[in-house]
N, C-alpha and C. Protein backbone atom coordinates (compact mmCIF):
# COMPACT_ATOMS: atom_id res chain seq x y z
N UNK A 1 -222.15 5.62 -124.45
CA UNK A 1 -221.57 4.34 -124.78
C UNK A 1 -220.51 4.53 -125.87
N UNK A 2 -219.22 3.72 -125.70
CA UNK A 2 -218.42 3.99 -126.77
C UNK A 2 -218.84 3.40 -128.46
N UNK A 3 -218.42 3.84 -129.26
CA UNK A 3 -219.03 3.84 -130.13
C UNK A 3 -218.50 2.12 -130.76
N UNK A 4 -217.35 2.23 -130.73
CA UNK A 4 -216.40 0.80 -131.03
C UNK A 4 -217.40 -0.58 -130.40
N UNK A 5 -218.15 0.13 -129.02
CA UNK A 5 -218.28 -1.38 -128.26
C UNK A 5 -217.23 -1.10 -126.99
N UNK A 6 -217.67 -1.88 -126.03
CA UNK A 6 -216.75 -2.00 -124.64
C UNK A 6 -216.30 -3.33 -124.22
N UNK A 7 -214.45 -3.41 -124.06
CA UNK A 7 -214.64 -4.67 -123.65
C UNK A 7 -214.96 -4.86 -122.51
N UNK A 8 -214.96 -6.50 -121.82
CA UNK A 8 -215.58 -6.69 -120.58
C UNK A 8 -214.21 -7.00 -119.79
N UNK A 9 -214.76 -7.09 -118.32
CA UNK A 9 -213.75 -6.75 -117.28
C UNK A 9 -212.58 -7.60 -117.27
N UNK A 10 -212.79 -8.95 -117.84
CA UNK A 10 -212.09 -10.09 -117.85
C UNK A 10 -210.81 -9.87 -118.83
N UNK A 11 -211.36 -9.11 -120.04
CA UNK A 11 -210.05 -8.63 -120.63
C UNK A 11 -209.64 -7.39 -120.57
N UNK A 12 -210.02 -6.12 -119.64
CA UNK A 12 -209.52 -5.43 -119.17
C UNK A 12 -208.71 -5.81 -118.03
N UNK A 13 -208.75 -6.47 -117.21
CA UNK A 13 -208.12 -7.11 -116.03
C UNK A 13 -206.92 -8.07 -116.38
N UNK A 14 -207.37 -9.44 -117.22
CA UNK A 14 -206.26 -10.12 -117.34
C UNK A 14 -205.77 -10.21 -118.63
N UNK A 15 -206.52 -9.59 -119.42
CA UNK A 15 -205.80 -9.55 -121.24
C UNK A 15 -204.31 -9.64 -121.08
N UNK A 16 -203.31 -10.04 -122.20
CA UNK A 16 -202.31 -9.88 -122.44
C UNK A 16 -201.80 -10.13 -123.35
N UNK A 17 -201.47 -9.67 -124.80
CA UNK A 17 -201.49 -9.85 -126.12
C UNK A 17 -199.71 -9.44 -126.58
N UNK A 18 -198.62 -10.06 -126.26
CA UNK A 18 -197.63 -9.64 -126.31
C UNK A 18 -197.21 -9.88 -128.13
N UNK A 19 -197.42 -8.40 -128.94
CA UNK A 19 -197.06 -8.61 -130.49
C UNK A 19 -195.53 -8.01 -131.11
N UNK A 20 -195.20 -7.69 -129.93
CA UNK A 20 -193.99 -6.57 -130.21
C UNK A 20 -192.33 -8.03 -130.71
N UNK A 21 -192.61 -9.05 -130.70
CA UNK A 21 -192.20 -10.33 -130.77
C UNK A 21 -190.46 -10.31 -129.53
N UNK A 22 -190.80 -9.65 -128.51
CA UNK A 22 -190.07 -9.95 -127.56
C UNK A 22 -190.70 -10.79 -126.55
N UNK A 23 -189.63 -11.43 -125.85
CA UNK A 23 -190.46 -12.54 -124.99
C UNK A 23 -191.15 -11.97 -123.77
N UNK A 24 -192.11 -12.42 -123.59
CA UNK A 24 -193.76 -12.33 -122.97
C UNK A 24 -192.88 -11.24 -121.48
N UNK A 25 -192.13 -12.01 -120.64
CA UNK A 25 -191.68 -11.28 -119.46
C UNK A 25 -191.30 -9.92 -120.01
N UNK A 26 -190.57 -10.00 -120.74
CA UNK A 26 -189.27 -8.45 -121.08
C UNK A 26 -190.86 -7.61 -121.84
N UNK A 27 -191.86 -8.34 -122.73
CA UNK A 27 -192.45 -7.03 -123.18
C UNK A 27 -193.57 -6.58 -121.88
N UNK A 28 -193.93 -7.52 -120.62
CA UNK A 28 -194.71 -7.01 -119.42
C UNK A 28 -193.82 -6.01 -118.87
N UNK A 29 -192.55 -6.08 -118.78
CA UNK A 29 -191.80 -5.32 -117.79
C UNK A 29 -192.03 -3.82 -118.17
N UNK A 30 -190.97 -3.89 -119.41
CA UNK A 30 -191.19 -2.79 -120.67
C UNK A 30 -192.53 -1.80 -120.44
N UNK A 31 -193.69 -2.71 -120.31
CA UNK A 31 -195.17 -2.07 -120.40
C UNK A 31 -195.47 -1.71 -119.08
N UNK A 32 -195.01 -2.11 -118.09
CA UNK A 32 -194.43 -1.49 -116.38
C UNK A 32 -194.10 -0.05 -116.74
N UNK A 33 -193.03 -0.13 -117.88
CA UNK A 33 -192.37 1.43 -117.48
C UNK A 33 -193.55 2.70 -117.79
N UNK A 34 -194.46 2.28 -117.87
CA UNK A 34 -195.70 3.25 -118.14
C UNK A 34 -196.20 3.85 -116.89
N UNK A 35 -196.91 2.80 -116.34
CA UNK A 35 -197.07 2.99 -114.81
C UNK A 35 -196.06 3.31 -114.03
N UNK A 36 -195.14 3.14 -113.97
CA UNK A 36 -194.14 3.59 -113.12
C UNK A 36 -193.69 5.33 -113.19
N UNK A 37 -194.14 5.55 -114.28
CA UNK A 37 -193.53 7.05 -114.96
C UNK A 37 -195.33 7.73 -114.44
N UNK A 38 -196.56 6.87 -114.34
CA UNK A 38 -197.32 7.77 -113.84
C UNK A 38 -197.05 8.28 -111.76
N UNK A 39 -196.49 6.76 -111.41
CA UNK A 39 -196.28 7.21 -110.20
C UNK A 39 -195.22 7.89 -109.46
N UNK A 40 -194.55 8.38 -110.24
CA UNK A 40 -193.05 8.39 -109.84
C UNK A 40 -193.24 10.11 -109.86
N UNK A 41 -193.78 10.81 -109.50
CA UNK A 41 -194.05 12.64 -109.80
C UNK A 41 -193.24 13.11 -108.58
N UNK A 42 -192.54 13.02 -107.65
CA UNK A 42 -192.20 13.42 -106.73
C UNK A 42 -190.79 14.74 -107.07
N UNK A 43 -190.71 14.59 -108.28
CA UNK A 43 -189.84 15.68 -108.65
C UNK A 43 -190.30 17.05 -108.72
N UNK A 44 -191.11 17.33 -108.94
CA UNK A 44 -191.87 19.09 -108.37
C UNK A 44 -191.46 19.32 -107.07
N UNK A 45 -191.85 17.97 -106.11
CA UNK A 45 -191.78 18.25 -104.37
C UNK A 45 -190.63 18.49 -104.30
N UNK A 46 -189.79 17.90 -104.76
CA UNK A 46 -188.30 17.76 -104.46
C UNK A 46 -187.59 19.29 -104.45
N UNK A 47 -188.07 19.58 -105.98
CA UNK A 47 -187.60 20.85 -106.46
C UNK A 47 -188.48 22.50 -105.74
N UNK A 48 -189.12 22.19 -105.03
CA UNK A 48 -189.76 23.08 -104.04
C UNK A 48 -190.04 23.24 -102.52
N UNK A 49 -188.39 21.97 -102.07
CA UNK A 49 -188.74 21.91 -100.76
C UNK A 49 -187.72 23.24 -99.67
N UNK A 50 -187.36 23.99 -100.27
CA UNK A 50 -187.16 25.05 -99.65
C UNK A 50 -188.57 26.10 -99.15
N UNK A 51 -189.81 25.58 -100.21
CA UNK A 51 -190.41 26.74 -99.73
C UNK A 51 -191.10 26.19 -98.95
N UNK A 52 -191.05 25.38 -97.81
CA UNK A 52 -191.92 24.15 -97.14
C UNK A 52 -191.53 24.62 -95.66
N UNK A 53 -192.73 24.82 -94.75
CA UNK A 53 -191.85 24.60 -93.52
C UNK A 53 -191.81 23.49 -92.94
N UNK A 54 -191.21 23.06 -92.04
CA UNK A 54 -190.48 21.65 -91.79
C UNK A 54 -190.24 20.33 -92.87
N UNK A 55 -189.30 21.11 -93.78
CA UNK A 55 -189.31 20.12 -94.75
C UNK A 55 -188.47 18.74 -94.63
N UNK A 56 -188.21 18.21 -93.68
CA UNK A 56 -187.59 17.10 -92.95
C UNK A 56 -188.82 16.33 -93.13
N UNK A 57 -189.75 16.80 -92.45
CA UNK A 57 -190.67 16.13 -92.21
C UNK A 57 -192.09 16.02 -93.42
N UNK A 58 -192.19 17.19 -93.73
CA UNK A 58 -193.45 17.35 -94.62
C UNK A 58 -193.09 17.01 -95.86
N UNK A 59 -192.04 17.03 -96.75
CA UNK A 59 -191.63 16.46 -98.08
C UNK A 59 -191.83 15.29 -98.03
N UNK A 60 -191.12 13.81 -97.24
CA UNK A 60 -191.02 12.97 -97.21
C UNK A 60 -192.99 12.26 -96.83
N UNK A 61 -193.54 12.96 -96.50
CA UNK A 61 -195.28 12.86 -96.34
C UNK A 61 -195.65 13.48 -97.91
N UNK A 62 -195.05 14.23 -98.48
CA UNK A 62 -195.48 14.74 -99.99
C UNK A 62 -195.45 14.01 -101.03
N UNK A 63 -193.95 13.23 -100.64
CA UNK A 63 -193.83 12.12 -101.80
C UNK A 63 -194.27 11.02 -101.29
N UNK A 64 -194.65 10.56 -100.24
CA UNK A 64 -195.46 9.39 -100.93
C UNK A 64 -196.78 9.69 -101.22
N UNK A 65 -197.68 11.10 -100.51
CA UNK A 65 -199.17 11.14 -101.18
C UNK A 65 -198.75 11.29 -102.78
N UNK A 66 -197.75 11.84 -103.33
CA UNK A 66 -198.21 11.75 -104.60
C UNK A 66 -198.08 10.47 -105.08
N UNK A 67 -197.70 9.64 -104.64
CA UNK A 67 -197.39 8.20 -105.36
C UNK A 67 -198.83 7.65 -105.13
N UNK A 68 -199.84 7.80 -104.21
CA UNK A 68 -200.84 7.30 -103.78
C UNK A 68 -201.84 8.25 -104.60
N UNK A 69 -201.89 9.33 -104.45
CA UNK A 69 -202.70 10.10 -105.56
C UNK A 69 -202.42 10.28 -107.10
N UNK A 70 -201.27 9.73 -107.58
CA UNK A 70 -201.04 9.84 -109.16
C UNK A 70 -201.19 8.15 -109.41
N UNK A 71 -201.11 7.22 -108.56
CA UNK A 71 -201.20 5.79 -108.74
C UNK A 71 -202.91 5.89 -109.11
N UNK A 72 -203.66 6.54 -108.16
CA UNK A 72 -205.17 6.57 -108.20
C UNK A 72 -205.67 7.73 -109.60
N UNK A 73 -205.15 8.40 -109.73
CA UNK A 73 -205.45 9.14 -110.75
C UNK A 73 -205.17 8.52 -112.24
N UNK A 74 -203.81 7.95 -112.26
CA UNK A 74 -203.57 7.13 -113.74
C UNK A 74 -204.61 5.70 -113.97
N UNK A 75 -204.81 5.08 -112.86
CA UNK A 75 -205.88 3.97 -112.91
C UNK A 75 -206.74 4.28 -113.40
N UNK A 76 -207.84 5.95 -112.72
CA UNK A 76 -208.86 6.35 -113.12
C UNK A 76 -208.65 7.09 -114.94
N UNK A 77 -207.92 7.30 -115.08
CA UNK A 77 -207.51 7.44 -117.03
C UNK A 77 -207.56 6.42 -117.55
N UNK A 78 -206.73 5.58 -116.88
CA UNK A 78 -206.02 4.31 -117.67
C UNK A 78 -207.57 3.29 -118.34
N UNK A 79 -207.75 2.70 -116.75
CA UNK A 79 -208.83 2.06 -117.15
C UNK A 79 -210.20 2.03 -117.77
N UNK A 80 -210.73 2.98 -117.95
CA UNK A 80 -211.83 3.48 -118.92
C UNK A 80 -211.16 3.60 -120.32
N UNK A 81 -210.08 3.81 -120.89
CA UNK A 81 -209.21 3.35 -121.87
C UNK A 81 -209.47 1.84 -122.23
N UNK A 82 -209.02 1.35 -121.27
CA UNK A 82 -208.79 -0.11 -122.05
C UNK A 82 -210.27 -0.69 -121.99
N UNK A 83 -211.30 -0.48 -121.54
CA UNK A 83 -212.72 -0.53 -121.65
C UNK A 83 -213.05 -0.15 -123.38
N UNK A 84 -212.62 0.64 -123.68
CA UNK A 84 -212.77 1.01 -124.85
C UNK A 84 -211.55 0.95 -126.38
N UNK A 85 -210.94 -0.29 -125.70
CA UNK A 85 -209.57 -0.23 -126.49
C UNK A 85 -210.13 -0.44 -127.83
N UNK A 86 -209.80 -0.24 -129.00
CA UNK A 86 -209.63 -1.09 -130.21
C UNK A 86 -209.12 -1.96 -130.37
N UNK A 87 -208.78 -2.63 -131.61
CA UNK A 87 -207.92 -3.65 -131.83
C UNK A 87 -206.63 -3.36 -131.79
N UNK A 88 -205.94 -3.98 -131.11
CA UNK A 88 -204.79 -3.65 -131.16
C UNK A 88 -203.26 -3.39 -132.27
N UNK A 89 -203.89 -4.11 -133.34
CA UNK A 89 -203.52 -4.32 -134.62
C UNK A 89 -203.88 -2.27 -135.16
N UNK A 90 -205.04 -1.94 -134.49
CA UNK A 90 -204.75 -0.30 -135.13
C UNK A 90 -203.72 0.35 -134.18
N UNK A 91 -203.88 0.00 -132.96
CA UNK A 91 -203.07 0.63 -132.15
C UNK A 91 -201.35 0.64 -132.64
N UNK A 92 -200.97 -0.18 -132.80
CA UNK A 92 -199.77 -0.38 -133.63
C UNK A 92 -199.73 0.44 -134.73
N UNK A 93 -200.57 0.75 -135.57
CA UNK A 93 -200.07 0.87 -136.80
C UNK A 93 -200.54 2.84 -136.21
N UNK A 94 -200.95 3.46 -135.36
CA UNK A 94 -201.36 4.87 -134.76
C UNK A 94 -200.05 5.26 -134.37
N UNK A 95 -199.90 6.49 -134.88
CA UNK A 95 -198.40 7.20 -134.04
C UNK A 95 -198.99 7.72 -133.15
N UNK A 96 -199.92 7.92 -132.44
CA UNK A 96 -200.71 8.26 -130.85
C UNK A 96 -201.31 7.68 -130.75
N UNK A 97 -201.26 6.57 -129.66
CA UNK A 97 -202.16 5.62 -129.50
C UNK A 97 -203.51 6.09 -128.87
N UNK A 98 -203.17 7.02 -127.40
CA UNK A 98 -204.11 7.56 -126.99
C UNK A 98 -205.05 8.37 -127.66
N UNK A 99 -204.98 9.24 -128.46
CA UNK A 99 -205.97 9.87 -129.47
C UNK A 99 -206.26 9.00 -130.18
N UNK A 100 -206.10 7.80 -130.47
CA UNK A 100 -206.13 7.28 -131.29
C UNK A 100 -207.59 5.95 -130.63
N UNK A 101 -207.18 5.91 -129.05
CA UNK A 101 -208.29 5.00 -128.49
C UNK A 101 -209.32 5.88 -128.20
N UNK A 102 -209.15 7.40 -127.92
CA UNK A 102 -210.23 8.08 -127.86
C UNK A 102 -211.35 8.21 -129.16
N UNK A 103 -210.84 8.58 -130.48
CA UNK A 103 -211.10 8.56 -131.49
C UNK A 103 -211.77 7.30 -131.75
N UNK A 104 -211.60 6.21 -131.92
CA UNK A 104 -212.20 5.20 -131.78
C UNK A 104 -213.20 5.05 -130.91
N UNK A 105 -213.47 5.66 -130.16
CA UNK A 105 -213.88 5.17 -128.53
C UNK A 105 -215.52 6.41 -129.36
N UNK A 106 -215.18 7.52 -129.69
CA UNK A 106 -216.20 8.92 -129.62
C UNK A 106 -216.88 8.77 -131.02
N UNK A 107 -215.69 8.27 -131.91
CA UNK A 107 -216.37 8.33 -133.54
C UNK A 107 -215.86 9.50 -133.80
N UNK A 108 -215.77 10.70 -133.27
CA UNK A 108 -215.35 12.02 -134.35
C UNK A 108 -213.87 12.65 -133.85
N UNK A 109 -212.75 12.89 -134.71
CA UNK A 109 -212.02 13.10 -134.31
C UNK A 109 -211.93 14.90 -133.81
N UNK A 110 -212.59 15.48 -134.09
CA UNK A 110 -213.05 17.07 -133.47
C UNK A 110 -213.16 16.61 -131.79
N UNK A 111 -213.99 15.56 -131.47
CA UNK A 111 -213.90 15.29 -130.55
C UNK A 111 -212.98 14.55 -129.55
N UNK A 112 -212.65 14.24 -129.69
CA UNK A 112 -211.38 13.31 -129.54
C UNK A 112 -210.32 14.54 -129.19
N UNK A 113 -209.71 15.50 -129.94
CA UNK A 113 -209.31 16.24 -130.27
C UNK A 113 -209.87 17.34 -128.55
N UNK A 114 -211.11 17.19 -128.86
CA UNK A 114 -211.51 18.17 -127.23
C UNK A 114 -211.37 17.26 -126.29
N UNK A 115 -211.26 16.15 -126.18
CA UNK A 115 -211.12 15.38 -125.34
C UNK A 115 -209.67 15.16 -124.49
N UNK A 116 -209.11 15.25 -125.63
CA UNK A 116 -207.29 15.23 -125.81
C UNK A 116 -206.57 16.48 -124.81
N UNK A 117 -207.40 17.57 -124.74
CA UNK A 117 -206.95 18.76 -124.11
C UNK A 117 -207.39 18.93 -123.02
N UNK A 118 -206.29 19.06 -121.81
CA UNK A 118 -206.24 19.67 -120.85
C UNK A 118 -207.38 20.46 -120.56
């Protein structure tokens, strides 16, 4: 169990706390460019489609599984995160937010720290 406490699904799902004092649309969009940068990986494929055979065909099947497998993979990070967010008021004031929700989330930053690594 996280140590902070867990929030519940209702504000993992529809929370929306816009403090950055830009208006509500421009700071959702903005917070888009997150997700978008997890699904968007198709640049490895791109840059290795010489070594592919029929790469007409099999690249264009590469990039979209990765959009479907890095869409499913950042969800599975993402959301157990915000299960365990802090207040967002620390998150702001953290120059890494993510170590920073882990840390919160474990209690020890040694851990956090192993958590943090690959």
């Amino acid at each position: 169990m996280a140590k902070g406490g867990r929030r519940d699904a209702e504000f993992v799902f529809t929370h929306f706390e816009p403090t950055s004092g830009w208006p509500d649309g421009w700071a959702f969009m903005v917070g888009l460019l997150h997700a978008g940068y997890a699904t968007s990986s198709t640049g490895m494929i791109i840059s290795m489609c010489e070594e592919v055979r029929d790469p007409s065909t099999q690249v264009p099947k590469a990039m979209v599984a990765t959009i479907f497998i890095n869409t499913f993979a950042g969800l599975l990070f993402l959301i157990p995160l915000v299960f365990v967010l802090p207040d967002i008021s620390e998150l702001v004031l953290a120059q890494q937010p993510v170590p920073a929700i882990i840390k919160s989330a474990v209690g020890s930053p040694g851990a956090a720290i192993g958590l943090c690594v690959p």
